[in-house]
Protein backbone atom coordinates (compact mmCIF):
# COMPACT_ATOMS: atom_id res chain seq x y z
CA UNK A 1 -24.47 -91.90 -44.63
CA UNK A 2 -24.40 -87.99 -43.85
CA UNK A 3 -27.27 -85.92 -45.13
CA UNK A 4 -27.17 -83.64 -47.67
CA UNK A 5 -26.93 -80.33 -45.33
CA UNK A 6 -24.31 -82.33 -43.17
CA UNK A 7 -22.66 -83.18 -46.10
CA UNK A 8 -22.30 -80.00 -47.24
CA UNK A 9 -21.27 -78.10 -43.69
CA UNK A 10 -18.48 -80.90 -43.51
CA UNK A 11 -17.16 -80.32 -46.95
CA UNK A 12 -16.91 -76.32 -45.92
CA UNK A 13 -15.62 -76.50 -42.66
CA UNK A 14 -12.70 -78.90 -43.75
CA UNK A 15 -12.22 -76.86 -46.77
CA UNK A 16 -11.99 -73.84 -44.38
CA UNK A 17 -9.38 -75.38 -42.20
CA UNK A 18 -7.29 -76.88 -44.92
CA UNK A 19 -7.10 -72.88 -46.09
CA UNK A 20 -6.30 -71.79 -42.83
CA UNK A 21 -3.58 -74.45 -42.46
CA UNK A 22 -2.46 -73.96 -45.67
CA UNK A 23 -2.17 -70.02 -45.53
CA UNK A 24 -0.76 -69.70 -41.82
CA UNK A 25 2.28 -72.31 -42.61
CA UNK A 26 2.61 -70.28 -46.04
CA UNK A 27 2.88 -67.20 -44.34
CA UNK A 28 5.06 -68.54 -41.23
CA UNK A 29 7.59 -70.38 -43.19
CA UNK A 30 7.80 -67.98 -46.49
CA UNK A 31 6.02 -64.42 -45.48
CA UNK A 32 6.73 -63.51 -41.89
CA UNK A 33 4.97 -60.23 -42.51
CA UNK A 34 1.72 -61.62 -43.63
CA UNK A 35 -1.04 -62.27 -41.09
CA UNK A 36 0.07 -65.79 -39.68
CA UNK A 37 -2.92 -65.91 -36.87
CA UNK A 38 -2.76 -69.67 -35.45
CA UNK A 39 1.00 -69.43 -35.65
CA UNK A 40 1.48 -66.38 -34.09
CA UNK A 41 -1.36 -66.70 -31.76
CA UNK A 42 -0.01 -70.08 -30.56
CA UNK A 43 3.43 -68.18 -29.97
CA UNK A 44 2.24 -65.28 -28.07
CA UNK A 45 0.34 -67.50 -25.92
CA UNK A 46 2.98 -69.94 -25.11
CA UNK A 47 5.66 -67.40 -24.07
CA UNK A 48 3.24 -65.75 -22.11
CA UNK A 49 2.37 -68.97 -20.46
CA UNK A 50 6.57 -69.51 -19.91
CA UNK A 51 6.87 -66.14 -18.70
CA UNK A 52 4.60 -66.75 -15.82
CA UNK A 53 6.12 -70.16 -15.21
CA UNK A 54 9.84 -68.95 -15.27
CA UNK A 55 9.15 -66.32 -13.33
CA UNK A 56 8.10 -68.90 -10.73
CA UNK A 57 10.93 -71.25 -11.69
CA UNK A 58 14.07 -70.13 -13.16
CA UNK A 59 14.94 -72.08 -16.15
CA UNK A 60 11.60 -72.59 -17.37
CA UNK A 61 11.46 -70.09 -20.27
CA UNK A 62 14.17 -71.63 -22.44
CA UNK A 63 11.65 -74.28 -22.90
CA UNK A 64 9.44 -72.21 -24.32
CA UNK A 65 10.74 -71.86 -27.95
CA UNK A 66 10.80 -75.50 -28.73
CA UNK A 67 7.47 -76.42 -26.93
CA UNK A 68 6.04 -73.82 -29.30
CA UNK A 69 7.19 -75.23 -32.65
CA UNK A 70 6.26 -78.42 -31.68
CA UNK A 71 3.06 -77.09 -30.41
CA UNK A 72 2.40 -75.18 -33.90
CA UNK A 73 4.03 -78.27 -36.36
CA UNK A 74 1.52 -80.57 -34.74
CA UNK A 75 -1.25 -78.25 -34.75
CA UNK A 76 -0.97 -77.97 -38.52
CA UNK A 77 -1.25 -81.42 -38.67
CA UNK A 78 -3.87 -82.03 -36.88
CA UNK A 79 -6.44 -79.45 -38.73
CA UNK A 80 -5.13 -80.81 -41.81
CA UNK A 81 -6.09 -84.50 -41.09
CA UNK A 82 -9.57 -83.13 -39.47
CA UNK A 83 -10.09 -80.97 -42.06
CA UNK A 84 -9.65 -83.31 -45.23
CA UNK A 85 -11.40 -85.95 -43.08
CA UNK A 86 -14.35 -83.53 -43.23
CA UNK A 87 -14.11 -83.23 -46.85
CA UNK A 88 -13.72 -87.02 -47.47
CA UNK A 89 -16.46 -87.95 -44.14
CA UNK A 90 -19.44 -87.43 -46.56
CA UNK A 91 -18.44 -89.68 -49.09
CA UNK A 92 -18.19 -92.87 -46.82
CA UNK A 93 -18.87 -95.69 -47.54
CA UNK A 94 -20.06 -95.65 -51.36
CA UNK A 95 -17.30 -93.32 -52.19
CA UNK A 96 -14.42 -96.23 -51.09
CA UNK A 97 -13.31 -99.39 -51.97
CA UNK A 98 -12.76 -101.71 -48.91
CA UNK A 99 -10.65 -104.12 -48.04
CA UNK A 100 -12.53 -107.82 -47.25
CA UNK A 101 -10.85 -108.17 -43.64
CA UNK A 102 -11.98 -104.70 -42.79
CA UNK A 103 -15.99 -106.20 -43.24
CA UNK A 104 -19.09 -104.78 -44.64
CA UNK A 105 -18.54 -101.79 -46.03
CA UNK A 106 -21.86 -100.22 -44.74
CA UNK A 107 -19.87 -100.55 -41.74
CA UNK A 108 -16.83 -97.84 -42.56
CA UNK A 109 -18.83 -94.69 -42.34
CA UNK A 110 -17.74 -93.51 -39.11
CA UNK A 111 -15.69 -90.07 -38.82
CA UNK A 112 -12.68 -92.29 -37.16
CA UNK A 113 -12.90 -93.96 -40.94
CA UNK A 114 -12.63 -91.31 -42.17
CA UNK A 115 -9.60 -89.85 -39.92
CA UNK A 116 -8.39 -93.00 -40.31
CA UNK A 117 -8.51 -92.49 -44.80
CA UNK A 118 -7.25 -88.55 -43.43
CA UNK A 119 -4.26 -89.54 -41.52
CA UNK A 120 -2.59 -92.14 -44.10
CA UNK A 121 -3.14 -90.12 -47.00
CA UNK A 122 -1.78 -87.03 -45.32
CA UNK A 123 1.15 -88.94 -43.85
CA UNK A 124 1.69 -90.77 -47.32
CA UNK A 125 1.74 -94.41 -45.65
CA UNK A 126 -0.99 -95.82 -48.07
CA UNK A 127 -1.57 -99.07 -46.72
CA UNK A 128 -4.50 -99.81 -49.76
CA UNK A 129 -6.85 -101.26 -46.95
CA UNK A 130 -9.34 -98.35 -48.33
CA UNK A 131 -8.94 -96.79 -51.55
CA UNK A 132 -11.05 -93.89 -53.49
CA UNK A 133 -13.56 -95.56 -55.85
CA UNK A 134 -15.21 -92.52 -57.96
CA UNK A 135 -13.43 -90.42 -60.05
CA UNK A 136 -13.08 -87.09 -57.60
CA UNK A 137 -11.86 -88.72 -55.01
CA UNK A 138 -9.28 -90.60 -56.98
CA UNK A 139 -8.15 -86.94 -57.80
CA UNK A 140 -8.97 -85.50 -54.26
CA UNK A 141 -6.61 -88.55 -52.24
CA UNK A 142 -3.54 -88.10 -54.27
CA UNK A 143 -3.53 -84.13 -53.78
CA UNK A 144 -3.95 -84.73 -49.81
CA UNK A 145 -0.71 -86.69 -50.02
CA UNK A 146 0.93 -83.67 -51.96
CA UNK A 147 -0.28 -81.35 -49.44
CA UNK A 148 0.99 -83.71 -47.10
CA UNK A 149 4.54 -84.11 -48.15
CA UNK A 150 4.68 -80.33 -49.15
CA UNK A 151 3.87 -80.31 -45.41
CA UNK A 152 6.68 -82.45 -44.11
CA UNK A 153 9.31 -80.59 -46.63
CA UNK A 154 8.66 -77.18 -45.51
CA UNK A 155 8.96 -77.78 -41.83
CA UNK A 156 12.19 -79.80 -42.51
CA UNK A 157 13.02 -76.39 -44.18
CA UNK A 158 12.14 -74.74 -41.10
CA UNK A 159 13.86 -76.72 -38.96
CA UNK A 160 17.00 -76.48 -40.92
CA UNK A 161 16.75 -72.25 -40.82
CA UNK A 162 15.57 -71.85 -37.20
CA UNK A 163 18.87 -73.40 -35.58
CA UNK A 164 21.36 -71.58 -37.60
CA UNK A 165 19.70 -68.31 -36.90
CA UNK A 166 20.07 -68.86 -33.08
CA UNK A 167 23.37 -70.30 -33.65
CA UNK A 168 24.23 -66.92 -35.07
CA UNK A 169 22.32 -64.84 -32.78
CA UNK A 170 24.39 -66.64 -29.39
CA UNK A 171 27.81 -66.33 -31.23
CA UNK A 172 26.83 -62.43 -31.11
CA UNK A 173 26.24 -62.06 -28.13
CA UNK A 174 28.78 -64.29 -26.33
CA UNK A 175 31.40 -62.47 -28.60
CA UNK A 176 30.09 -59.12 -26.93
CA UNK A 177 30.32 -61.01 -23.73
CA UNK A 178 33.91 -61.38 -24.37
CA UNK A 179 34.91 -58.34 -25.19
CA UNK A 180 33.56 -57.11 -22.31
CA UNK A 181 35.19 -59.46 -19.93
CA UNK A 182 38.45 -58.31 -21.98
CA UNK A 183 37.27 -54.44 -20.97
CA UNK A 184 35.89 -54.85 -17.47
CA UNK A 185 37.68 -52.75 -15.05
CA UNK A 186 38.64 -50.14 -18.14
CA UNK A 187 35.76 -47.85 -18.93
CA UNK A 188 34.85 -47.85 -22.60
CA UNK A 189 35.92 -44.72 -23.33
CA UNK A 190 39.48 -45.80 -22.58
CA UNK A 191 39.82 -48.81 -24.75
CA UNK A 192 37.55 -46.66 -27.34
CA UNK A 193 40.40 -44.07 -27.41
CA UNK A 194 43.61 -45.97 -26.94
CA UNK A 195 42.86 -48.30 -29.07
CA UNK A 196 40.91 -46.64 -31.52
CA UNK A 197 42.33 -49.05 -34.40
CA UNK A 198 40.82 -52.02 -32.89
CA UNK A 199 37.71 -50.34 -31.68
CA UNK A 200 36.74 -49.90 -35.26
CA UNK A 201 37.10 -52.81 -36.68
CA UNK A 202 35.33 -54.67 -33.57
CA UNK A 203 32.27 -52.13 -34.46
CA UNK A 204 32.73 -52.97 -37.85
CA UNK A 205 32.47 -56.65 -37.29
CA UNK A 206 29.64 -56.18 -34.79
CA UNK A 207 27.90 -54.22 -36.86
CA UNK A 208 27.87 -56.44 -40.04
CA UNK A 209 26.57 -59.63 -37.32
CA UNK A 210 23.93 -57.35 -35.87
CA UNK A 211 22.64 -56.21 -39.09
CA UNK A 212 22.20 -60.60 -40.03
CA UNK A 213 20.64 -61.39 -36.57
CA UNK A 214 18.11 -58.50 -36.75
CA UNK A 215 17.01 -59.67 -40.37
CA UNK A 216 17.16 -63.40 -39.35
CA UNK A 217 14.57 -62.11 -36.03
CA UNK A 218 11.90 -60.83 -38.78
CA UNK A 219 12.35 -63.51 -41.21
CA UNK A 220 12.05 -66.16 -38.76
CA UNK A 221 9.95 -64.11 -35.84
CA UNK A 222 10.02 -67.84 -33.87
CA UNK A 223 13.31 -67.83 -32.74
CA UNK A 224 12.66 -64.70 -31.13
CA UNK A 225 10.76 -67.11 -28.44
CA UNK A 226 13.92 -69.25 -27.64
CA UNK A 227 15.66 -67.99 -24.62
CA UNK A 228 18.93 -68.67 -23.18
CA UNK A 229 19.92 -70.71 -20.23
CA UNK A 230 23.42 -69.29 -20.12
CA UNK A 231 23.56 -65.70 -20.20
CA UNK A 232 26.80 -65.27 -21.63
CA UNK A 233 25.08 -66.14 -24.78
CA UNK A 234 21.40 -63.68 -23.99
CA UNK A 235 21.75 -61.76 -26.31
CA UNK A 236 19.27 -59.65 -24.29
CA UNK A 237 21.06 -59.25 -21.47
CA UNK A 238 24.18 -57.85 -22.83
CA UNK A 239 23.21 -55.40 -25.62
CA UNK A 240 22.22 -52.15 -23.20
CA UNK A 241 26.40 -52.81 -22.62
CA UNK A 242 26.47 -53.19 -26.45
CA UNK A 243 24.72 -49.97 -26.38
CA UNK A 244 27.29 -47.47 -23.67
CA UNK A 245 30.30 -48.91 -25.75
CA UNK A 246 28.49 -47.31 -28.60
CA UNK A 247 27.55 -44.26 -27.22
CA UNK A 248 31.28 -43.68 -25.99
CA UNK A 249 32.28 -44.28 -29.52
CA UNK A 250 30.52 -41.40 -30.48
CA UNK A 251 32.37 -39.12 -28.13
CA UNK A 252 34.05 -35.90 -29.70
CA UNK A 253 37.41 -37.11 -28.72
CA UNK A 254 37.66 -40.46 -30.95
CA UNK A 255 39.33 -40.91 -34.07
CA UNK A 256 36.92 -39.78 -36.97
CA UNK A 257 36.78 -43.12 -38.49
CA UNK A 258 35.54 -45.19 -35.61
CA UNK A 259 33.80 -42.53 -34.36
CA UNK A 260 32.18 -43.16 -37.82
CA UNK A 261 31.95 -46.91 -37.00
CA UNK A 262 30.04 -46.27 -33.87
CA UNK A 263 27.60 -44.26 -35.36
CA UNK A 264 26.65 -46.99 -37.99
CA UNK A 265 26.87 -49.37 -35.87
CA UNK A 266 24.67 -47.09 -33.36
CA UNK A 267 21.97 -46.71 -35.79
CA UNK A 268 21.30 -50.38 -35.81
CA UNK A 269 21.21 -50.73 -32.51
CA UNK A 270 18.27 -48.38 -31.81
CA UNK A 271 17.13 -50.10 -35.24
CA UNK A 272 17.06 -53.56 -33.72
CA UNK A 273 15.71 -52.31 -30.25
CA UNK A 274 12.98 -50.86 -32.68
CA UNK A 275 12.25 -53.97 -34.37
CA UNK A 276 12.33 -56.25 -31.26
CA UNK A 277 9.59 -53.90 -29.69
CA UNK A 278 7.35 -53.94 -32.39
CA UNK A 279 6.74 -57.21 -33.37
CA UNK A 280 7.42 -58.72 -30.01
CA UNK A 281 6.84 -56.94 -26.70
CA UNK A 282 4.67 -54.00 -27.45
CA UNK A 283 5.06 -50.31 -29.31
CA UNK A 284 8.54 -48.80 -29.97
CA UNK A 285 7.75 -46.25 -28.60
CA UNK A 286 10.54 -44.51 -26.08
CA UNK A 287 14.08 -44.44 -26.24
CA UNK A 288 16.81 -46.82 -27.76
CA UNK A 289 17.95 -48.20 -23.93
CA UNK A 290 14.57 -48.06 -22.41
CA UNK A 291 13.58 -50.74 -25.27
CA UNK A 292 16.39 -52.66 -25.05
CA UNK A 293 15.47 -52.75 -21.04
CA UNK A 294 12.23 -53.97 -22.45
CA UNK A 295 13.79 -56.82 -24.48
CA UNK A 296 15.75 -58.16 -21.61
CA UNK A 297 13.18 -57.69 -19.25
CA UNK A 298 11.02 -60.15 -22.09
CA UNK A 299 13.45 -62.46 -21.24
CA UNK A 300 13.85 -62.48 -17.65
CA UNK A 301 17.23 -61.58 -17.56
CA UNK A 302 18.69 -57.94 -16.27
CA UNK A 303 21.37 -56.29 -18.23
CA UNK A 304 24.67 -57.22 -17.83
CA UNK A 305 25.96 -53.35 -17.49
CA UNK A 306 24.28 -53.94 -13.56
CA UNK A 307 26.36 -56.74 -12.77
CA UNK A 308 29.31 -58.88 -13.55
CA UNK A 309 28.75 -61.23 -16.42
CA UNK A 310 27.34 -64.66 -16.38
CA UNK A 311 26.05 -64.07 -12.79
CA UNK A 312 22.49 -65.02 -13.35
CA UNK A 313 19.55 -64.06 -12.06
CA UNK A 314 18.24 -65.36 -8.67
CA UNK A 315 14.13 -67.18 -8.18
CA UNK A 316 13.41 -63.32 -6.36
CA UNK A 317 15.03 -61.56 -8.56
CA UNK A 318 13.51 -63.07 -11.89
CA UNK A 319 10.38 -63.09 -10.26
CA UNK A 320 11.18 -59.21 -9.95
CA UNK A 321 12.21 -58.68 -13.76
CA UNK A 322 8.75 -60.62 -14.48
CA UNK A 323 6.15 -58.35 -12.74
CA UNK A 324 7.80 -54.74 -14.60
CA UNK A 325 8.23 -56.61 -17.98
CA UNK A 326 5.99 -55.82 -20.65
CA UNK A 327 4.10 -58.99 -21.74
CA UNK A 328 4.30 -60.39 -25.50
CA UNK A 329 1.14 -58.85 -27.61
C-alpha cells in the first residue's frame, strides 16, 4: 500500500492534472481566448518543428496541422488516465473488488493496476474484472467515465468544426485564385473600372467570406496550423494580390459604390492581416502588406503577385522564405 504522504502527493498531483486537462480542452474547444497552455504550447512547438523540416523538405509543413491535433487529443488522454490513476493508485488494493482469475488481491497494487482501473474507466469499456468497493470510489469511477465520454464528445465536436473551417478558408482563396487567372495580363485597375458592376459585387462577396474565415481563424486558432500543399488554395500566398486589387478599388476614378466596396472590404483585410499577426506569428505591428508578407512567409509560400499562380515554390527557394520568416510565438 502507499503511505500516507505518498498517498496524499498522488491524490494532488492527479487532481492537478485532471484540472489542467480539464481547463485547457475547455478553453481550446469552447474559449479560444482563454489561456489554453498545453494546447497552445503543443501547437507552437509543432509548427515550429514543421517549419524547420519543410524548409528542408518541401511538403513537410502540411503535415503539421494534423500531427498536432493528434498530438494534443492524445495528450489529453494520456494526463487524464495518469492523473485519475494517481487519484485512484492510493486506494489499491483494499479500495477494489477483484476478480478470482486476476489472484490475490494483495497482489493488484501496482500503478499499472491502477492505469489499468484509469484507462477502462476513462475509455468506458468496463470489463468488471476490478470494481470500486467503498462508497467514494463507487462515486469517484462513474464520474471518470463522464469525464471520459464528455472527452470523446467534445473532440468529435472538434473534429466536426475544424474541417469545415478549412474547407471554407481554401474555397476563398482558390476563388481569389480564379479571379486572378481571369485578370492576369489586365491590370486591376482596368477590370476595376470597366467593369465596375462586377467588381463590386465580387468585393462584396469576398468580403462577406473573409469576414467568416477570419472569425473561424480565432474561434478555432488550430486550423491556422494546417497548410496547403496546392497553392491555388494558400490562402497565404494569394491575399497580398487580394490586397493591390483592393487598393486599386480605392482609386479616385471608380464608381462611388465599389469604390465603397473596396474600402469595406479593405478594412478587413488589414483587419485579418492584424489578427493573423497577433495570435500567430508575432506583433501587428507594421503595415497591412508587410503582415500579410509575414503570414505567407509563416507558411513557406511567396505571394502570388511575384509570380504566376500555382507555380510553387522550389527546395532553395522555401528554404529562402524559411530563414526571413518570423517564427510562431
Amino acid at each position: 500500500m502507499v503511505s500516507s504522504i505518498a498517498s496524499v502527493f498522488c491524490t494532488v498531483a492527479g487532481a492537478a492534472l485532471v484540472v489542467l486537462v480539464l481547463r485547457d480542452a475547455f478553453e481550446s474547444l469552447f474559449h479560444p481566448d482563454g489561456r489554453t497552455v498545453l494546447s497552445r504550447a503543443i501547437m507552437r512547438q509543432s509548427w515550429h518543428l514543421f517549419h524547420r523540416l519543410g524548409a528542408r523538405r518541401p511538403g513537410t509543413l502540411p503535415v503539421a496541422g494534423p500531427v498536432t491535433l493528434v498530438t494534443i487529443v492524445g495528450s489529453w488522454a494520456v494526463l487524464l488516465a495518469s492523473g485519475w490513476a494517481l487519484i485512484l493508485w492510493p486506494h489499491f488494493p483494499d479500495g477494489f473488488r477483484f476478480a478470482t482469475e486476476l489472484g490475490a488481491p494483495e497482489n493488484q497494487q501496482s500503478f499499472v493496476d491502477a492505469l489499468y482501473m484509469s484507462l477502462v474507466t476513462l475509455g468506458t469499456i468496463g470489463y468488471g474484472d476490478i470494481s470500486p468497493a467503498s462508497d467514494g470510489l463507487r462515486l469517484l469511477v462513474p464520474l471518470e467515465a463522464l469525464v471520459g465520454f464528455a472527452l470523446l464528445t467534445a473532440v468529435v465536436s472538434w473534429l466536426l468544426s475544424v474541417y469545415p473551417a478549412l474547407s471554407r478558408r481554401r474555397s476563398l482563396a482558390y476563388e481569389i485564385t480564379l479571379l486572378r487567372e481571369a485578370t492576369e495580363g489586365t491590370p486591376n485597375g482596368d477590370f476595376v473600372r470597366r467593369q465596375a458592376d462586377s467588381a463590386e459585387r465580387i468585393f462584396a462577396e469576398l468580403l462577406s467570406r473573409l469576414v467568416a474565415v477570419e472569425r473561424d481563424l480565432v474561434t478555432i486558432p488550430l486550423s491556422y496550423y494546417f497548410a496547403e500543399r496546392d497553392e491555388r488554395f494558400s490562402l497565404a500566398a494569394v491575399m497580398p494580390w487580394l490586397l493591390a486589387l483592393a487598393d486599386r478599388g480605392l482609386a479616385g476614378d471608380v464608381a462611388a459604390p465599389t469604390r465603397l466596396r473596396a474600402r469595406m472590404l479593405h478594412a478587413a483585410i488589414d483587419d485579418f492581416a492584424r489578427t493573423t499577426a497577433r495570435r500567430f506569428h508575432g506583433g501587428d505591428s507594421g503595415g497591412t502588406a508587410d503582415l500579410l508578407a509575414r503570414f505567407a512567409r509563416d507558411h513557406l509560400c511567396e505571394p502570388v503577385s511575384t509570380r504566376r499562380v500555382g507555380e510553387c515554390l522550389a527546395p532553395e527557394d522555401a528554404r529562402r522564405v524559411s530563414a526571413h520568416s518570423t517564427p510562431t510565438r
